[in-house]
Protein backbone atom coordinates (compact mmCIF):
# COMPACT_ATOMS: atom_id res chain seq x y z
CA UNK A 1 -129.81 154.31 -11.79
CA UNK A 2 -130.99 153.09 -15.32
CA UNK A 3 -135.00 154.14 -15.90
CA UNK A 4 -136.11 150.70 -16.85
CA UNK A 5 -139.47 150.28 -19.31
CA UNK A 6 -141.12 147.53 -19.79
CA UNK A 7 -141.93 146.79 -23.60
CA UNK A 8 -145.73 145.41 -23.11
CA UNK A 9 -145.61 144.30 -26.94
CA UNK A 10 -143.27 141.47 -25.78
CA UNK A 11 -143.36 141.06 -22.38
CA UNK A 12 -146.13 139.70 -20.16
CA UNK A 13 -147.52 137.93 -23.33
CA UNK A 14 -149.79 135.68 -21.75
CA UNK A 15 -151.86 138.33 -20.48
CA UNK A 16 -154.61 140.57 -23.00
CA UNK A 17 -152.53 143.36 -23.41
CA UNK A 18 -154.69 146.25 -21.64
CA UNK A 19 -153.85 143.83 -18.51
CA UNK A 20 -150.02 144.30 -19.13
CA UNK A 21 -149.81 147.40 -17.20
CA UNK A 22 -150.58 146.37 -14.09
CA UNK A 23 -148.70 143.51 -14.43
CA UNK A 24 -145.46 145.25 -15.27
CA UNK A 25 -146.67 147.65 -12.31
CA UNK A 26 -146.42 144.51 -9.90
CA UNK A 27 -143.07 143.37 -11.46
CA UNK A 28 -141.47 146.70 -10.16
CA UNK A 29 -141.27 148.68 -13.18
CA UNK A 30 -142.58 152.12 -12.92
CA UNK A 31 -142.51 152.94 -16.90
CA UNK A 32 -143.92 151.13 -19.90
CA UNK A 33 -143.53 151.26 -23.77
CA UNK A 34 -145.00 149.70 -26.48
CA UNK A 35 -144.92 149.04 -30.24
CA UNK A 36 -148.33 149.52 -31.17
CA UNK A 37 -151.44 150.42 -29.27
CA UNK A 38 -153.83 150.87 -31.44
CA UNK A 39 -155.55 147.72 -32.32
CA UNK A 40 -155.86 147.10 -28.28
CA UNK A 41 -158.79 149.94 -28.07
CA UNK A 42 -159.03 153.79 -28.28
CA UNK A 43 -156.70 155.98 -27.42
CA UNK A 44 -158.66 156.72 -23.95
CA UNK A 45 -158.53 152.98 -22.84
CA UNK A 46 -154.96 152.70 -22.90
CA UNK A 47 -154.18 155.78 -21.21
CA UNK A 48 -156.98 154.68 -18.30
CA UNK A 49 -155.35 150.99 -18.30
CA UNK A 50 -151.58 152.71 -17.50
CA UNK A 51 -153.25 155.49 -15.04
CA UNK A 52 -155.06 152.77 -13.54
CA UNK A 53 -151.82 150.74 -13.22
CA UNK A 54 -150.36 153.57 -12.01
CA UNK A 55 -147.02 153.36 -14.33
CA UNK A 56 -145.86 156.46 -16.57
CA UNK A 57 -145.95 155.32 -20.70
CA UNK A 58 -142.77 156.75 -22.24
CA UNK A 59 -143.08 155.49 -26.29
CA UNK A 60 -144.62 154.29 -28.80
CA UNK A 61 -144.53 153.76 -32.10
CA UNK A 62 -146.19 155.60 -35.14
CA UNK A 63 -148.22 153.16 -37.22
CA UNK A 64 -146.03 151.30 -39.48
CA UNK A 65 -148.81 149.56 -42.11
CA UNK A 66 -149.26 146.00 -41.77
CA UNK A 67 -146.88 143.24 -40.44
CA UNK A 68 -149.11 140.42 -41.28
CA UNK A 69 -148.32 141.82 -45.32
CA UNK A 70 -144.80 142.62 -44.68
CA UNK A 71 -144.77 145.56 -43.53
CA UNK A 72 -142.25 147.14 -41.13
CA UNK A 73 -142.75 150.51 -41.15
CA UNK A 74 -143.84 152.89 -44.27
CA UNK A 75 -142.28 155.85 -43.81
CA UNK A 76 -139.82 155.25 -46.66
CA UNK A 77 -142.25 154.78 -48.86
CA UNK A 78 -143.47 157.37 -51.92
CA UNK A 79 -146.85 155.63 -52.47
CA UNK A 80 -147.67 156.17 -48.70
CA UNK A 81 -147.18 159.44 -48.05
CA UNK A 82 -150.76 159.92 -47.00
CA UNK A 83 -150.95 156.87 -45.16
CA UNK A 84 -148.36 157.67 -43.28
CA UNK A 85 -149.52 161.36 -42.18
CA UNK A 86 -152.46 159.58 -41.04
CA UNK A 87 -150.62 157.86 -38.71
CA UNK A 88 -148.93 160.90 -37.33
CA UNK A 89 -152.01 162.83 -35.94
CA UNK A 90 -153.29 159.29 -34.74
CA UNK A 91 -150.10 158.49 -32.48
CA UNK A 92 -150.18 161.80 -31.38
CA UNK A 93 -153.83 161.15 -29.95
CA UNK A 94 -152.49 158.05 -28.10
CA UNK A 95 -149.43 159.97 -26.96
CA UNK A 96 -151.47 162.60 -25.70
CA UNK A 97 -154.28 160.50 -23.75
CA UNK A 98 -151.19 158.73 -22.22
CA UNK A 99 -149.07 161.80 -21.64
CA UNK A 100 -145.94 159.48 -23.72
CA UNK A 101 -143.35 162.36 -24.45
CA UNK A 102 -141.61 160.21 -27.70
CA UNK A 103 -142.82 158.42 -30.70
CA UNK A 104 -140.77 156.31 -32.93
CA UNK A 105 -141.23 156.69 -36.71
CA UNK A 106 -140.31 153.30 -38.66
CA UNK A 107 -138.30 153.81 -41.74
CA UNK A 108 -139.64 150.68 -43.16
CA UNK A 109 -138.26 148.57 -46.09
CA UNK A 110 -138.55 150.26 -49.77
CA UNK A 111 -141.10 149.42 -51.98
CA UNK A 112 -139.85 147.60 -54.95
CA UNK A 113 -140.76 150.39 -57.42
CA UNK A 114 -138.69 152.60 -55.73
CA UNK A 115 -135.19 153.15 -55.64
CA UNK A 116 -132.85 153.16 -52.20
CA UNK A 117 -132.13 156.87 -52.91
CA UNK A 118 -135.86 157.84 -53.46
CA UNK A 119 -136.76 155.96 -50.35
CA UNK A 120 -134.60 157.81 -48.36
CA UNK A 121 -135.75 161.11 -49.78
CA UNK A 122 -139.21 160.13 -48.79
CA UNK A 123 -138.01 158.82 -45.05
CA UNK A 124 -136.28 162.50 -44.90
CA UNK A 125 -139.20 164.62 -45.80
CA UNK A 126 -142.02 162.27 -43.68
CA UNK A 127 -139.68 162.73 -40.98
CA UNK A 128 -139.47 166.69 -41.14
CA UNK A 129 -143.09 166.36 -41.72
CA UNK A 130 -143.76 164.48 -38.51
CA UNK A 131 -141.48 166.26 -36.62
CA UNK A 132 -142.98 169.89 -37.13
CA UNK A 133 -146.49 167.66 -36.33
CA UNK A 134 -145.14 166.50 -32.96
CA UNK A 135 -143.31 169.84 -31.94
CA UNK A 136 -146.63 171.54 -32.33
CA UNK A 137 -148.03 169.21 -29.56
CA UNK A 138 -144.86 169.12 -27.51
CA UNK A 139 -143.39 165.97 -28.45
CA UNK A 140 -140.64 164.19 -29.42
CA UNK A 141 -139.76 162.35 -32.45
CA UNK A 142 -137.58 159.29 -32.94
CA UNK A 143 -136.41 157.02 -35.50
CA UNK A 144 -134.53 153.92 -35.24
CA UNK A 145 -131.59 151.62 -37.54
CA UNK A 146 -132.78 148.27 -37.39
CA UNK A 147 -130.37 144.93 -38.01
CA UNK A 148 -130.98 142.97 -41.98
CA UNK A 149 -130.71 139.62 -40.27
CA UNK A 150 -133.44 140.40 -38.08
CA UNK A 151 -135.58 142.59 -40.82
CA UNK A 152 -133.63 141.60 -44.08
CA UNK A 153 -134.12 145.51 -46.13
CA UNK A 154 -134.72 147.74 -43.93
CA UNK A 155 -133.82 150.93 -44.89
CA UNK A 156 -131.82 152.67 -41.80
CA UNK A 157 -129.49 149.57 -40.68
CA UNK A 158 -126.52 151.27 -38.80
CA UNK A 159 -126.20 154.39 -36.11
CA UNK A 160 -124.28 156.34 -38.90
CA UNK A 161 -127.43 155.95 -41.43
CA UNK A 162 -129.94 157.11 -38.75
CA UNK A 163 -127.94 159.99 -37.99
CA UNK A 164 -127.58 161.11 -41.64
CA UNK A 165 -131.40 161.03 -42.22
CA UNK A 166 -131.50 162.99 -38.91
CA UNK A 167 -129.38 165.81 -40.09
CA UNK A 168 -131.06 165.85 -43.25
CA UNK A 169 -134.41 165.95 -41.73
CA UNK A 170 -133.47 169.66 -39.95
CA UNK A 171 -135.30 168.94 -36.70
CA UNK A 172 -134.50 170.07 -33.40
CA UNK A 173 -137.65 167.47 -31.95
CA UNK A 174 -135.87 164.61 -34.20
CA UNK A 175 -133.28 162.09 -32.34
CA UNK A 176 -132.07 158.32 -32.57
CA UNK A 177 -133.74 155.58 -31.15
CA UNK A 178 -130.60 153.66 -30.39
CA UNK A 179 -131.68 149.53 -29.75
CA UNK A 180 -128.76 147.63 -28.75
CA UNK A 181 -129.46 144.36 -29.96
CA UNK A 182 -129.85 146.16 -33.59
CA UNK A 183 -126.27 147.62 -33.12
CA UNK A 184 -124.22 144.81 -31.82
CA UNK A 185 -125.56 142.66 -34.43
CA UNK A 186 -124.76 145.66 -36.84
CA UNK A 187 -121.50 147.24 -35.14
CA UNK A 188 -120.75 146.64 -32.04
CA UNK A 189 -118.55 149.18 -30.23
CA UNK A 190 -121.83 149.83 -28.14
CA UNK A 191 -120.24 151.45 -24.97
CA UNK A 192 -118.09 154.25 -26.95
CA UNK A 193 -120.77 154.35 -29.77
CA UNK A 194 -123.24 155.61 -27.24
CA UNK A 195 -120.89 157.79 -25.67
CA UNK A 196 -120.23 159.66 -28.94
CA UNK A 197 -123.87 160.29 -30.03
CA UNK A 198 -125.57 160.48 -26.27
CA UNK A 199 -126.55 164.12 -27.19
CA UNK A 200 -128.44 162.65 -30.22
CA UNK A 201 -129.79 159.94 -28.45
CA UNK A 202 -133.39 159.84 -27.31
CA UNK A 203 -134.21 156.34 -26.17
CA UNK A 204 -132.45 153.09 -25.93
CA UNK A 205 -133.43 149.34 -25.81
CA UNK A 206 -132.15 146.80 -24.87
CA UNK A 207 -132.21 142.59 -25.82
CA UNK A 208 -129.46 140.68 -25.77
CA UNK A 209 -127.99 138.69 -28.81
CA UNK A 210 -128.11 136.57 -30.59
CA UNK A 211 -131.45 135.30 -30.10
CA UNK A 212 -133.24 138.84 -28.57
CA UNK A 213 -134.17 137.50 -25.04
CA UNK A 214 -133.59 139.30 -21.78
CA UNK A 215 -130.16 140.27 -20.41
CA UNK A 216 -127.85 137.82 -19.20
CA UNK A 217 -128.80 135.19 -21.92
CA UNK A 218 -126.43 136.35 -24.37
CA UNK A 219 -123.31 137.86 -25.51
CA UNK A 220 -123.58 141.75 -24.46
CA UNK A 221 -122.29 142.31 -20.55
CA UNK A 222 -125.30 143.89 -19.43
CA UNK A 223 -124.28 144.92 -15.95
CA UNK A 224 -121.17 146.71 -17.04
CA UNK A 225 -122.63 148.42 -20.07
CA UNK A 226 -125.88 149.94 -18.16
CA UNK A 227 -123.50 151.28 -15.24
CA UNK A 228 -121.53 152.74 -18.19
CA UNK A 229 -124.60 154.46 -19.72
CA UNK A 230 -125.65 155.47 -16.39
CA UNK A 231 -122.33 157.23 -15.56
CA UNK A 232 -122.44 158.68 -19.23
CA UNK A 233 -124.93 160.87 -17.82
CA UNK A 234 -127.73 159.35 -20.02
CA UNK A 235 -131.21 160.56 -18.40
CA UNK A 236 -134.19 158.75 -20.59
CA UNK A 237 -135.47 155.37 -20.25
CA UNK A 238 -134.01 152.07 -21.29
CA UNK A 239 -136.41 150.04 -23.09
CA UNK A 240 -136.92 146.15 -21.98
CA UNK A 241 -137.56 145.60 -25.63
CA UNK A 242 -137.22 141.34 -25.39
CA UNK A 243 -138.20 138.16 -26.03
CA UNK A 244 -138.53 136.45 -22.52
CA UNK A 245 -137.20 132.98 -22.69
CA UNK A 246 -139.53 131.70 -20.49
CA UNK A 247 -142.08 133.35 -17.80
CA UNK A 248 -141.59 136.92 -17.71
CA UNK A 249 -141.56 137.55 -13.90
CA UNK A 250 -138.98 134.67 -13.82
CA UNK A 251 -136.99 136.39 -16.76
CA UNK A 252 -136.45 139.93 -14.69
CA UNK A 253 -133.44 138.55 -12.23
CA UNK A 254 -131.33 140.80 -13.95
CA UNK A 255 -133.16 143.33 -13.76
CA UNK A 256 -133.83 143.19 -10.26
CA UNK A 257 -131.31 145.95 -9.00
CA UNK A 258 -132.78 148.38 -11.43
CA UNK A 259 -136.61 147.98 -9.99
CA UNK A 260 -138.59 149.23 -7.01
């Protein structure tokens, strides 16, 4: 049975976020990820809002700089390197109030001064950085290709790219992130992609395309393709990483045979 988490960046939106756990605890989901916690309070109130709500976190993100400037993610970037190690030790204080086992690193989308080799030097070496960070504390490190239609120049676009910087990178604590809405947009071939790389595979999300709302709205056969990933043998949590149409409650009919 596929470990459902709710995303509470994106769903349950009409609610202040720290109230998101409990509703996502009423919905029937047992887990919750997020983006980015830490302009919602300290690193104690979100782990007492999800205890409280009784649901288990299972990711978040590393802080990836601004989005109101641009920004989606730095870690590709050479004037940021400090910045960006920063961030580390501060996710790993959320992730260990919250007992999360994964955090995501965003490659982000190069700086103009640099070139797309040097970028990807940098993304290599933060993520070796961050991964020796996280092993320390018992954690595990992620990073994720992201579609250009959705974020036009971002660094890490396809499964093949991610893996690369992976291997580079050296670390045992280091896997994919692997968000299906990114990849079908990008490659498709989801079922047997997935299958090939499950070993290097740490989380997956899911949205459906083209316009990143739940399941069952678009073009990706969500019912066959979680059974699939379920009889794969996959064992982590699939992220409800969306864009509800509508109400949320009323959004999660597909995902009713997955909750409880």
């Amino acid at each position: 049975m596929p470990r459902l988490a709710a995303n509470l960046s994106l769903l349950f939106r009409q609610l202040p976020f720290l109230d998101r756990f409990a509703a996502a605890r009423k919905a029937g989901f047992r887990y919750v990820e997020y983006q980015f916690p830490y302009p919602f309070g300290a690193a104690t109130e979100v782990a007492g809002a999800a205890r409280a709500a009784g649901v288990e976190v299972v990711l978040h993100n590393l802080p990836a700089g601004d989005a109101a400037r641009g920004d989606r993610g730095i870690a590709c970037q050479p004037g940021r390197v400090g910045e960006f190690r920063e961030g580390v030790d501060r996710a790993i204080e959320y992730a260990n109030a919250a007992g999360c086992p994964r955090l995501n690193a965003l490659a982000g989308i190069p700086s103009q001064e640099s070139s797309r080799e040097i970028a990807k030097q940098t993304l290599i070496e933060n993520l070796r950085y961050a991964a020796g960070k996280l092993k320390a504390a018992g954690l595990t490190l992620l990073t994720e290709p992201c579609n250009p239609r959705t974020i036009p120049g971002f660094l890490l676009n396809s499964s093949k790219e991610g893996i690369e910087v992976i291997d580079a990178a050296g670390a045992d604590n280091l896997l994919l992130q692997y968000d299906v809405f990114h990849m079908q947009i990008v490659e498709g071939d989801l079922a047997r992609t997935i299958e090939r790389l499950l070993p290097r595979i740490g989380h997956i999300q899911i949205a459906d395309v083209p316009e990143r709302n739940e399941p069952g709205t678009g073009e990706i056969n969500f019912p066959w393709l979680l059974a699939k990933i379920d009889a794969l043998g996959y064992r982590g949590w699939i992220g409800a990483e969306y864009l509800p149409k509508g109400d949320t409650v009323e959004g999660l009919k597909w995902a009713a045979p997955y909750l409880g």
